[in-house]
PDB file of N, CA and C in Angstrom:
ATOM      1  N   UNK A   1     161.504 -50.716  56.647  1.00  0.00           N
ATOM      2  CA  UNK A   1     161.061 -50.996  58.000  1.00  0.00           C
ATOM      3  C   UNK A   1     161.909 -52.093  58.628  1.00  0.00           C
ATOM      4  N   UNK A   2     162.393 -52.980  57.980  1.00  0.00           N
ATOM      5  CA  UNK A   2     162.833 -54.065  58.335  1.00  0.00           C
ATOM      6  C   UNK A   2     164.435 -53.767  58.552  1.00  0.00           C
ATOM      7  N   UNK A   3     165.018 -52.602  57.797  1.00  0.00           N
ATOM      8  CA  UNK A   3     166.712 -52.008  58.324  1.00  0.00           C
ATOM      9  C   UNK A   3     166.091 -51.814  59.451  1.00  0.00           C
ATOM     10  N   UNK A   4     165.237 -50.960  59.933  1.00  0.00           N
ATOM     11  CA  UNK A   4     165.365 -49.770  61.174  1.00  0.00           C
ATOM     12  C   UNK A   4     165.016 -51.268  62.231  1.00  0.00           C
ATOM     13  N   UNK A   5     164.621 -52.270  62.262  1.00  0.00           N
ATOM     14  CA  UNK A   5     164.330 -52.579  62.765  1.00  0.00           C
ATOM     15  C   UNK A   5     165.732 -53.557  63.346  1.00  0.00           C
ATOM     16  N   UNK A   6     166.432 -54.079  62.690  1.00  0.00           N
ATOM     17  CA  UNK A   6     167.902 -54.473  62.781  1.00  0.00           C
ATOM     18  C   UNK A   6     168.671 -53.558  63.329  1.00  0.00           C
ATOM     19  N   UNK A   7     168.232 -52.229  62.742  1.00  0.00           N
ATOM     20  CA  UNK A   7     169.707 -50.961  63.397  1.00  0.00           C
ATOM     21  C   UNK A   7     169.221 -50.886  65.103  1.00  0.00           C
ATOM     22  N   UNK A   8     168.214 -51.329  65.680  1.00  0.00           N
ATOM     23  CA  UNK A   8     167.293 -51.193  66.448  1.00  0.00           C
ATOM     24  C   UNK A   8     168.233 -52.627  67.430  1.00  0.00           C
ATOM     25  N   UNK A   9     167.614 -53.854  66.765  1.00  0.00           N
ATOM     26  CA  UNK A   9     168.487 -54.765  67.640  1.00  0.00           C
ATOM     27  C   UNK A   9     170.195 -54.736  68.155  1.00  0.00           C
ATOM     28  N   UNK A  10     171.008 -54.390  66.877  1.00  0.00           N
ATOM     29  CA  UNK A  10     172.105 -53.461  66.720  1.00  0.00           C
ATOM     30  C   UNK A  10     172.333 -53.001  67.983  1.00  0.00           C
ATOM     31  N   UNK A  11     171.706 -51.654  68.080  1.00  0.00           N
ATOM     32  CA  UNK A  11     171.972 -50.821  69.419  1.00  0.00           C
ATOM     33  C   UNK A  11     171.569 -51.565  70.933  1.00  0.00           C
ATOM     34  N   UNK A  12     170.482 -52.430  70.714  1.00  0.00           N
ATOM     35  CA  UNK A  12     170.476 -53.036  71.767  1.00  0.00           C
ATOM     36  C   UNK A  12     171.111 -53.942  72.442  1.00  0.00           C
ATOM     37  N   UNK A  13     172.223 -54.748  71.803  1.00  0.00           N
ATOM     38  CA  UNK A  13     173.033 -55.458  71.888  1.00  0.00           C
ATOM     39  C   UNK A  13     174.134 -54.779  72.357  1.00  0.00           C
ATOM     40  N   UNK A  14     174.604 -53.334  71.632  1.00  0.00           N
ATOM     41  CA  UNK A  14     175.722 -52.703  71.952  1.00  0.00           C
ATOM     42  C   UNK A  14     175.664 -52.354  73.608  1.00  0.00           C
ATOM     43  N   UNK A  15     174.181 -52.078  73.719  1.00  0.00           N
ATOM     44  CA  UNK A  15     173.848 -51.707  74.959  1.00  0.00           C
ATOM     45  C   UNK A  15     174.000 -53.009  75.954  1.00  0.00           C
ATOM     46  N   UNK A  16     173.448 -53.727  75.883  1.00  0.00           N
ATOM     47  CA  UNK A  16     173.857 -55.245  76.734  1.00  0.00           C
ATOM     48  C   UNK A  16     175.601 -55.583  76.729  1.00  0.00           C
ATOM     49  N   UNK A  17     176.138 -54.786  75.846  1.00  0.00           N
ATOM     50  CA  UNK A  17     177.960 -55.475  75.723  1.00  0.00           C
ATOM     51  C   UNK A  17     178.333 -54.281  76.988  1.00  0.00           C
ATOM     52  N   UNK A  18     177.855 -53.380  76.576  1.00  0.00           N
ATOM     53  CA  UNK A  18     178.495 -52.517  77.566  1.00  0.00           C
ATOM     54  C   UNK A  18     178.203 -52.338  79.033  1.00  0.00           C
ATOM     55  N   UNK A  19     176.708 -52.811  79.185  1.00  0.00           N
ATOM     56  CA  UNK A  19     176.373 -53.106  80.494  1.00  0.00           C
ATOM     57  C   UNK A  19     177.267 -53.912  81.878  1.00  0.00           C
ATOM     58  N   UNK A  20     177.240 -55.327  80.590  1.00  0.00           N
ATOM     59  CA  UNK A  20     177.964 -56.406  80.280  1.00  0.00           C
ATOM     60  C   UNK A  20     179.900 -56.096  81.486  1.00  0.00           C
ATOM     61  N   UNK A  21     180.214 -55.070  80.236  1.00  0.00           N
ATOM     62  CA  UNK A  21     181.375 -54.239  80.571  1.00  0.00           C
ATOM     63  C   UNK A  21     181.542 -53.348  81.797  1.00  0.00           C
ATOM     64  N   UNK A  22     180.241 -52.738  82.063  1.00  0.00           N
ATOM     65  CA  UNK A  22     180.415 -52.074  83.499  1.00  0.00           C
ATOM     66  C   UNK A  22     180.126 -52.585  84.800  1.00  0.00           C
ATOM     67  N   UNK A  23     179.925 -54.104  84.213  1.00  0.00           N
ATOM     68  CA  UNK A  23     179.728 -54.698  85.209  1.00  0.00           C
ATOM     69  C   UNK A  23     180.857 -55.354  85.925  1.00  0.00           C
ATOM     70  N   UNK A  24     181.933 -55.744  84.985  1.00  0.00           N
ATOM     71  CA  UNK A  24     182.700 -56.474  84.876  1.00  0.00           C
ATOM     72  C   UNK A  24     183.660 -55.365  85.930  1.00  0.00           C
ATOM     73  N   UNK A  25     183.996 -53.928  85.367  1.00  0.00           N
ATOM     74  CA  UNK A  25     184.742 -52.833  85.969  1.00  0.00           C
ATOM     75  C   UNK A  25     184.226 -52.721  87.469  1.00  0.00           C
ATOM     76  N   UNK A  26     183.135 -52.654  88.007  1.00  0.00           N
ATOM     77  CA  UNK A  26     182.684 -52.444  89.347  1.00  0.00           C
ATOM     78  C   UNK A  26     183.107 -54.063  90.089  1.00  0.00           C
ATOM     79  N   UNK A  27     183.171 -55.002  89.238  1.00  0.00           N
ATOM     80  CA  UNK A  27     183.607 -55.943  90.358  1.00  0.00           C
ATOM     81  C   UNK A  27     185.067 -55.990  90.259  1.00  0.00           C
ATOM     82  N   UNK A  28     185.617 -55.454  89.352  1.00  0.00           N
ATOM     83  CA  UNK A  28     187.366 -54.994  89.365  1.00  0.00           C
ATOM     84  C   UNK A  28     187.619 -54.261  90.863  1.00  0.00           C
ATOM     85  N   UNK A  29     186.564 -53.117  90.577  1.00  0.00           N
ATOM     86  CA  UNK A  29     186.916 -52.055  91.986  1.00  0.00           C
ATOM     87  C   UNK A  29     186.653 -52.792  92.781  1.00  0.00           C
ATOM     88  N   UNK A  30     185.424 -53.628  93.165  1.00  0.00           N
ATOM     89  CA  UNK A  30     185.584 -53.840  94.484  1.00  0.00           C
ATOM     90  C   UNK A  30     186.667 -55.155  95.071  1.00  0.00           C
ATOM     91  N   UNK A  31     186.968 -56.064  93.842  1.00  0.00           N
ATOM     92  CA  UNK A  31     187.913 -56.914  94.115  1.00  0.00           C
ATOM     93  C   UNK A  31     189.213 -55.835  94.719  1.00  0.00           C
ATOM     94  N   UNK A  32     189.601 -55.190  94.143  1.00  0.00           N
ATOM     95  CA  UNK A  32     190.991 -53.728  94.011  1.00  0.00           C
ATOM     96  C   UNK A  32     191.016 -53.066  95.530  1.00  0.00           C
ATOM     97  N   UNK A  33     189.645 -52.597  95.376  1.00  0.00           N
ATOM     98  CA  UNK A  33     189.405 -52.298  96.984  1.00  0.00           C
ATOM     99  C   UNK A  33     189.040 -52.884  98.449  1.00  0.00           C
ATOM    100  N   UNK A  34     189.320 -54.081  98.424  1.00  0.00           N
ATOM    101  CA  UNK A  34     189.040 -55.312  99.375  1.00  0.00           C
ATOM    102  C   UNK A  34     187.505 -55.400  99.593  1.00  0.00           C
ATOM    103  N   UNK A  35     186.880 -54.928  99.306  1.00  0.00           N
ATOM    104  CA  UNK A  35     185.226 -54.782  99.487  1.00  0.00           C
ATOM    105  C   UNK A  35     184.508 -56.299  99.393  1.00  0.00           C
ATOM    106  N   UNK A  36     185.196 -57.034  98.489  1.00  0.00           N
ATOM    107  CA  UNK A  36     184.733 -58.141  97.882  1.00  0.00           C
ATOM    108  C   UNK A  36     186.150 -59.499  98.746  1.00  0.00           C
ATOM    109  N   UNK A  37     185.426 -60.345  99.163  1.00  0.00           N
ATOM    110  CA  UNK A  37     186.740 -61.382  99.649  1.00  0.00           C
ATOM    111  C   UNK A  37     187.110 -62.660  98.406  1.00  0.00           C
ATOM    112  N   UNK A  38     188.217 -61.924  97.955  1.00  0.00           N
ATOM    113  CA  UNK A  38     188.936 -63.396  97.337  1.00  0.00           C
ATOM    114  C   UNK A  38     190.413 -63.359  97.567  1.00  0.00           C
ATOM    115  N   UNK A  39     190.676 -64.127  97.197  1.00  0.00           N
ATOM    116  CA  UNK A  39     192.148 -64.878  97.646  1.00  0.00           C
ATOM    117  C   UNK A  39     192.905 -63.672  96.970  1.00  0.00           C
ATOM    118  N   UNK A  40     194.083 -64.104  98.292  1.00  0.00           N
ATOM    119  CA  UNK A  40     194.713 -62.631  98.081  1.00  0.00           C
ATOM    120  C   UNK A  40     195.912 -62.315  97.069  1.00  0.00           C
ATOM    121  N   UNK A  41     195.994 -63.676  96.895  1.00  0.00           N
ATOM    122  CA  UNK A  41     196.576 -63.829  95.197  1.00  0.00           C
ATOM    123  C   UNK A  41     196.149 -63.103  94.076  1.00  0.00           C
ATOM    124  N   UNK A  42     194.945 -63.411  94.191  1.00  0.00           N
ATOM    125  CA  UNK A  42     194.144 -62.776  92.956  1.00  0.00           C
ATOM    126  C   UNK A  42     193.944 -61.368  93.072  1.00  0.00           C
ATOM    127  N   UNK A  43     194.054 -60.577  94.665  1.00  0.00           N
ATOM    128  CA  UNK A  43     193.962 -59.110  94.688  1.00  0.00           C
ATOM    129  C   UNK A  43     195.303 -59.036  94.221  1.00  0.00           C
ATOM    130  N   UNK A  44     196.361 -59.054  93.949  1.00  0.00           N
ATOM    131  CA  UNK A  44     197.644 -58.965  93.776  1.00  0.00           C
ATOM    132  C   UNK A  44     198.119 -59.144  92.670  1.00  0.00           C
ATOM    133  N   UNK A  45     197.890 -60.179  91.828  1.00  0.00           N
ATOM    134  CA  UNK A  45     197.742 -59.914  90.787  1.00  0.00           C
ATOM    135  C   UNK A  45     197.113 -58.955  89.991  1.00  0.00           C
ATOM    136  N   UNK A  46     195.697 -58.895  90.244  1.00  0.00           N
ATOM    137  CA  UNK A  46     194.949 -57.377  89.930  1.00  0.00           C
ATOM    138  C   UNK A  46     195.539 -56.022  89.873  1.00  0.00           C
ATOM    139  N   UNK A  47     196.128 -56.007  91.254  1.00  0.00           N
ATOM    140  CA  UNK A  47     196.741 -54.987  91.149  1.00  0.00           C
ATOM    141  C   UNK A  47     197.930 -54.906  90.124  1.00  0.00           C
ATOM    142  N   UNK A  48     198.578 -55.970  90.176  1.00  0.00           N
ATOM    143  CA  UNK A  48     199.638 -55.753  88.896  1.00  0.00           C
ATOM    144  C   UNK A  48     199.093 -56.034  87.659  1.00  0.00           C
ATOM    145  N   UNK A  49     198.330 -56.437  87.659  1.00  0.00           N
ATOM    146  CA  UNK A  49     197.866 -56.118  86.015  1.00  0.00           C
ATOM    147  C   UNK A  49     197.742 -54.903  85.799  1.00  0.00           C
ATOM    148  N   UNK A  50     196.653 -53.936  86.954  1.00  0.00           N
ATOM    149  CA  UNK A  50     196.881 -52.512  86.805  1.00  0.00           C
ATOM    150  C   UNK A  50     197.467 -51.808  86.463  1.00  0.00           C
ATOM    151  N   UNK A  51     198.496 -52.107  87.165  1.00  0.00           N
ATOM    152  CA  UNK A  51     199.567 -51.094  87.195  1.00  0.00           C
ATOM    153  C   UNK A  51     200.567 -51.814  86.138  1.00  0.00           C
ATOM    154  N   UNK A  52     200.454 -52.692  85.651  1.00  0.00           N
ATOM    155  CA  UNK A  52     201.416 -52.543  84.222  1.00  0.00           C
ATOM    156  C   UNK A  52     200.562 -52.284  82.968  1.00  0.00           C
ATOM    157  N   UNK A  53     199.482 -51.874  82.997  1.00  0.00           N
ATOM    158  CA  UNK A  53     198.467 -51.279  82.256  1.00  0.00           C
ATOM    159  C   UNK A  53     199.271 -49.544  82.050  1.00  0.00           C
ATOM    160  N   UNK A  54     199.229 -49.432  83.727  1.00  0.00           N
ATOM    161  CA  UNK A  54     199.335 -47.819  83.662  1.00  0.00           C
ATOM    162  C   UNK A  54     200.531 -48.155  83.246  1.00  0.00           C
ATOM    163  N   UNK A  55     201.952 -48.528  83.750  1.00  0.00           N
ATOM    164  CA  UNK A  55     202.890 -47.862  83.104  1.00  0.00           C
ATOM    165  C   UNK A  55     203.259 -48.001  81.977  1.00  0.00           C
ATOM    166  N   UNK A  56     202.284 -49.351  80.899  1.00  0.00           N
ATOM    167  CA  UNK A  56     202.619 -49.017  79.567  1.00  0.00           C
ATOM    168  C   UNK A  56     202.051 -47.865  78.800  1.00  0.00           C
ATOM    169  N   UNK A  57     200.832 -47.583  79.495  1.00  0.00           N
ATOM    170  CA  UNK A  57     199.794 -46.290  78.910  1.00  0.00           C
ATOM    171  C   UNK A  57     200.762 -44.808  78.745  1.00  0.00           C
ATOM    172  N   UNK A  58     202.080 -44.723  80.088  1.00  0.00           N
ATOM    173  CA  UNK A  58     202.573 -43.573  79.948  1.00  0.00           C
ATOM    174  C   UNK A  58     203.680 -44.340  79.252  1.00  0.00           C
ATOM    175  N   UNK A  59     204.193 -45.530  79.205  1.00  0.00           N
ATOM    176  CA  UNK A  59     205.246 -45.799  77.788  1.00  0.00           C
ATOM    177  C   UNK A  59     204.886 -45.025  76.611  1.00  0.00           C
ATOM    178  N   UNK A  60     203.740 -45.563  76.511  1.00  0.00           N
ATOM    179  CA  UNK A  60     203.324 -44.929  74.865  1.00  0.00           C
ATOM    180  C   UNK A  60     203.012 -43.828  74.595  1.00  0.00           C
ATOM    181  N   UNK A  61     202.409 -43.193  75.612  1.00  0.00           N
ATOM    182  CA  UNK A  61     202.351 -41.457  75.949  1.00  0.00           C
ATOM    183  C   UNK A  61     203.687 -40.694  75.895  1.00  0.00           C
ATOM    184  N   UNK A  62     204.930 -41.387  76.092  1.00  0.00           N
ATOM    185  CA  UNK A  62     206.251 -40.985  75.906  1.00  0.00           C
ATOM    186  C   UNK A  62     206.864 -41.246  74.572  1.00  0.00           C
ATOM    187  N   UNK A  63     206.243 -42.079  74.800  1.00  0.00           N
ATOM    188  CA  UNK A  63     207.480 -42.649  72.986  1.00  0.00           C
ATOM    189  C   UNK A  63     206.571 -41.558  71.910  1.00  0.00           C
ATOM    190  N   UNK A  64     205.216 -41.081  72.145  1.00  0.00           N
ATOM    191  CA  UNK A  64     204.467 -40.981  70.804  1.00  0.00           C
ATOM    192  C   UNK A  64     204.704 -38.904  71.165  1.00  0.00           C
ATOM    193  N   UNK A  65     204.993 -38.562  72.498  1.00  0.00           N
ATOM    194  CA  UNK A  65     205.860 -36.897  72.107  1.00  0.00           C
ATOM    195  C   UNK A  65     207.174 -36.801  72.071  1.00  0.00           C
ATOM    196  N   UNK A  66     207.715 -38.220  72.131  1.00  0.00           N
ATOM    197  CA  UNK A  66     208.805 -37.992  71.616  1.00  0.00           C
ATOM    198  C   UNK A  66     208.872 -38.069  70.102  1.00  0.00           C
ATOM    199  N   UNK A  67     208.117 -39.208  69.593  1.00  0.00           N
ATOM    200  CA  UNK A  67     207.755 -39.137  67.849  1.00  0.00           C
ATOM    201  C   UNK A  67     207.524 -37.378  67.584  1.00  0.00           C
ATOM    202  N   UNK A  68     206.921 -37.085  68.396  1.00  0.00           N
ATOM    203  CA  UNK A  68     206.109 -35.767  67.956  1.00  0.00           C
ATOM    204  C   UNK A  68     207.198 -34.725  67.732  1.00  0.00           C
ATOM    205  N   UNK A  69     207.857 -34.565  68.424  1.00  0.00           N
ATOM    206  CA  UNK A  69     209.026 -33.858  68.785  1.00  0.00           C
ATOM    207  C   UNK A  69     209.727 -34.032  67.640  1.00  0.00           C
ATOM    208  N   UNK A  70     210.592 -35.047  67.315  1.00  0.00           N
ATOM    209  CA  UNK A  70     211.221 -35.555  66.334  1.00  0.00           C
ATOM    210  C   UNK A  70     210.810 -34.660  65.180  1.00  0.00           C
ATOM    211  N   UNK A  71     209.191 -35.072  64.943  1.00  0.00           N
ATOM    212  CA  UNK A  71     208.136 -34.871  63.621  1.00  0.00           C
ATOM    213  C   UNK A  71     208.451 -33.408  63.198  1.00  0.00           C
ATOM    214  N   UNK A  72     207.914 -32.682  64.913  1.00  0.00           N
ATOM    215  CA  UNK A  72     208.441 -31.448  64.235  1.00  0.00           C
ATOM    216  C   UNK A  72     209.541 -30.365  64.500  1.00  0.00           C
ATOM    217  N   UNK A  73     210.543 -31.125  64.657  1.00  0.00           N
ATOM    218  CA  UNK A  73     211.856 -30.689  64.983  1.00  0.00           C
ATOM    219  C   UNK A  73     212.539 -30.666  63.498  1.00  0.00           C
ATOM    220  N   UNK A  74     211.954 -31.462  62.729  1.00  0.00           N
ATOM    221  CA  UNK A  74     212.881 -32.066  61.520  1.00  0.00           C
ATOM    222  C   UNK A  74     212.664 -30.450  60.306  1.00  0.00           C
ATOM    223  N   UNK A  75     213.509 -30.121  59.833  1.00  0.00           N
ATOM    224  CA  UNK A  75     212.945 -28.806  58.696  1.00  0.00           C
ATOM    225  C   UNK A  75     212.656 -29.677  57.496  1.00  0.00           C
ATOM    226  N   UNK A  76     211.975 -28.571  56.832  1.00  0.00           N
ATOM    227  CA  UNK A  76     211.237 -29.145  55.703  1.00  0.00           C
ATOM    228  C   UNK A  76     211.499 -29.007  54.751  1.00  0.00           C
TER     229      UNK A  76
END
């Protein structure tokens, strides 16, 4: 009784981190989307954090079919 009751707090916590987390993302958007007023430094930066998010996301999306390619290009 006393696991289920831990696996219990467990999930509830996971649930508060992630809340936590979508909270954090909706004030991203509205900072991103001018909705929200702060210094326009800080929208600008935002945005480049973004966007060097995205273009490392397709870095690694490139380098890893090009691995792939390689992988199975090679005979065996």
């Amino acid at each position: 009784m006393l696991a289920g009751a831990h696996l219990l707090e467990c999930v509830h916590d996971l649930m508060m981190i992630l809340v936590w987390l979508i909270d954090i993302l909706v004030i991203g958007v509205k900072v991103l989307g001018g909705r929200m007023k702060v210094n326009p430094f800080l929208r600008y930066g935002l945005w480049l954090a973004v966007l060097s998010v995205v273009a490392a996301g397709v870095a690694v999306v490139g380098y890893g079919l090009v691995e792939l390619r390689h992988f199975l290009g090679e005979p065996a």
